[in-house]
Protein backbone atom coordinates (compact mmCIF):
# COMPACT_ATOMS: atom_id res chain seq x y z
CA UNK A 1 7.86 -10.73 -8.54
CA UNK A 2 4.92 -12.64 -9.57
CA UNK A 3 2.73 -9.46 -9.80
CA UNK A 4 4.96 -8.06 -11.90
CA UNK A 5 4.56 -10.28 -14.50
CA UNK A 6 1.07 -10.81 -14.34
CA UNK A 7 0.76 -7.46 -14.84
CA UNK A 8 2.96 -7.01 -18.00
CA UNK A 9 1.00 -9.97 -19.37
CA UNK A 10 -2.32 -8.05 -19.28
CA UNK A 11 -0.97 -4.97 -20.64
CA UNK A 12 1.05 -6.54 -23.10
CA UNK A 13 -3.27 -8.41 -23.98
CA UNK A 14 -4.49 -5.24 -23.78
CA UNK A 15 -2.53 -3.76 -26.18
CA UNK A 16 -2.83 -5.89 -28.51
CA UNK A 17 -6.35 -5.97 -28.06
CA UNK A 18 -7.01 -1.95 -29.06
CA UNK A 19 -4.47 -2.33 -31.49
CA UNK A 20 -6.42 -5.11 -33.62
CA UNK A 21 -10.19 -3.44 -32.34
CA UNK A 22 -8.70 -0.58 -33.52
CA UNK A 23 -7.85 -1.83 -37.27
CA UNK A 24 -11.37 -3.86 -37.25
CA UNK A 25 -12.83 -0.64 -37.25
CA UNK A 26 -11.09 1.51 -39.83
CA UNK A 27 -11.14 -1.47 -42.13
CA UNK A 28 -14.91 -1.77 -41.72
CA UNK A 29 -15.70 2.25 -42.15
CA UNK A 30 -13.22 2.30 -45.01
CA UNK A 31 -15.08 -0.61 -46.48
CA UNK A 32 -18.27 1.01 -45.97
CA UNK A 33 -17.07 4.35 -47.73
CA UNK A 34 -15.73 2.77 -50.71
CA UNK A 35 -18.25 -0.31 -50.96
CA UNK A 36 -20.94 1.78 -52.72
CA UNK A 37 -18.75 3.62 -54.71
CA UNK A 38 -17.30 0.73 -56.56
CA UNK A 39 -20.57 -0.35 -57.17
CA UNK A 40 -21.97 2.64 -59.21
CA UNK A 41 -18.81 2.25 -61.20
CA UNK A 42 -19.54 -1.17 -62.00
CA UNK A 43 -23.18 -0.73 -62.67
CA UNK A 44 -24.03 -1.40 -65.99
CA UNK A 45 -27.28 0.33 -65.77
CA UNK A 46 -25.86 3.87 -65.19
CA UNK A 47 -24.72 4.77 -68.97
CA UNK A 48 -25.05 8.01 -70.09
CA UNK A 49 -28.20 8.92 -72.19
CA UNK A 50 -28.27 9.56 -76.05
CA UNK A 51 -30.34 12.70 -76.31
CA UNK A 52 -30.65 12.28 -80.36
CA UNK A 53 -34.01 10.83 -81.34
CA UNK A 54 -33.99 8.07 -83.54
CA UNK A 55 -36.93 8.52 -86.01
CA UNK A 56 -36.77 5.02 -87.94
CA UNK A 57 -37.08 3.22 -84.47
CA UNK A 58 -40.60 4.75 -84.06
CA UNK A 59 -41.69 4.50 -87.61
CA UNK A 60 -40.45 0.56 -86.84
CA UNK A 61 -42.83 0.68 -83.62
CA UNK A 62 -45.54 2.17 -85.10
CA UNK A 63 -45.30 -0.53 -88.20
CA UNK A 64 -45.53 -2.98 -85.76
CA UNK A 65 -48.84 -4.92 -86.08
CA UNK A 66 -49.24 -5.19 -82.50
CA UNK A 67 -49.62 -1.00 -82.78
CA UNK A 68 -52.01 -0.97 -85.32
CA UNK A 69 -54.69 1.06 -84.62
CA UNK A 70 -57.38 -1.41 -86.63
CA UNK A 71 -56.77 -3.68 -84.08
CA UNK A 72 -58.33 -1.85 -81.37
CA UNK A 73 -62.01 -2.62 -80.89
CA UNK A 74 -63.21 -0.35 -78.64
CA UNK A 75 -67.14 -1.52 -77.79
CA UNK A 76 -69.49 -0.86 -75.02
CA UNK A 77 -71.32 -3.48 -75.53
CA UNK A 78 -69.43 -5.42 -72.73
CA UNK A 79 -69.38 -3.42 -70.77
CA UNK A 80 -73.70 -2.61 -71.01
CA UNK A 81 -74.33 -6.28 -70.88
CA UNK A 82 -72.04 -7.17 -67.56
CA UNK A 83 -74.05 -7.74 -64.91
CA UNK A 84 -72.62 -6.13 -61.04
């Protein structure tokens, strides 16, 4: 009588052992399939690209005095006098 038991009580542990090893693993591959797809959706970085070129932005650049081109000294005499 007592085997009997003991053995329902490990099947009945067994069971319900696969059963939740069993749902541990879907949830984790179906968390793994959809993880990265949510987060291209929800990237801000991915927007799609304006292919119209905005002339007045680079006339702005160019204006810039950072761009200027008499700002750019461009002498060897650095470069001769550096010693190796």
């Amino acid at each position: 009588m007592k085997k009997s038991k003991l053995s329902f009580y490990f099947v009945f542990i067994a069971f319900f052992t696969f059963i939740s090893i069993f749902f541990t693993i879907v949830q984790t591959s179906y968390s793994n399939l959809i993880g990265p797809v949510k987060k291209v959706q929800e990237s801000s970085l991915i927007k799609p690209i304006n292919p119209k070129l905005d002339t007045d932005i680079l006339d702005q650049i160019q204006n810039r005095p950072d761009y200027q081109d008499d700002n750019i000294n461009l002498s060897n005499s650095s470069i001769e006098n550096s010693t190796p």
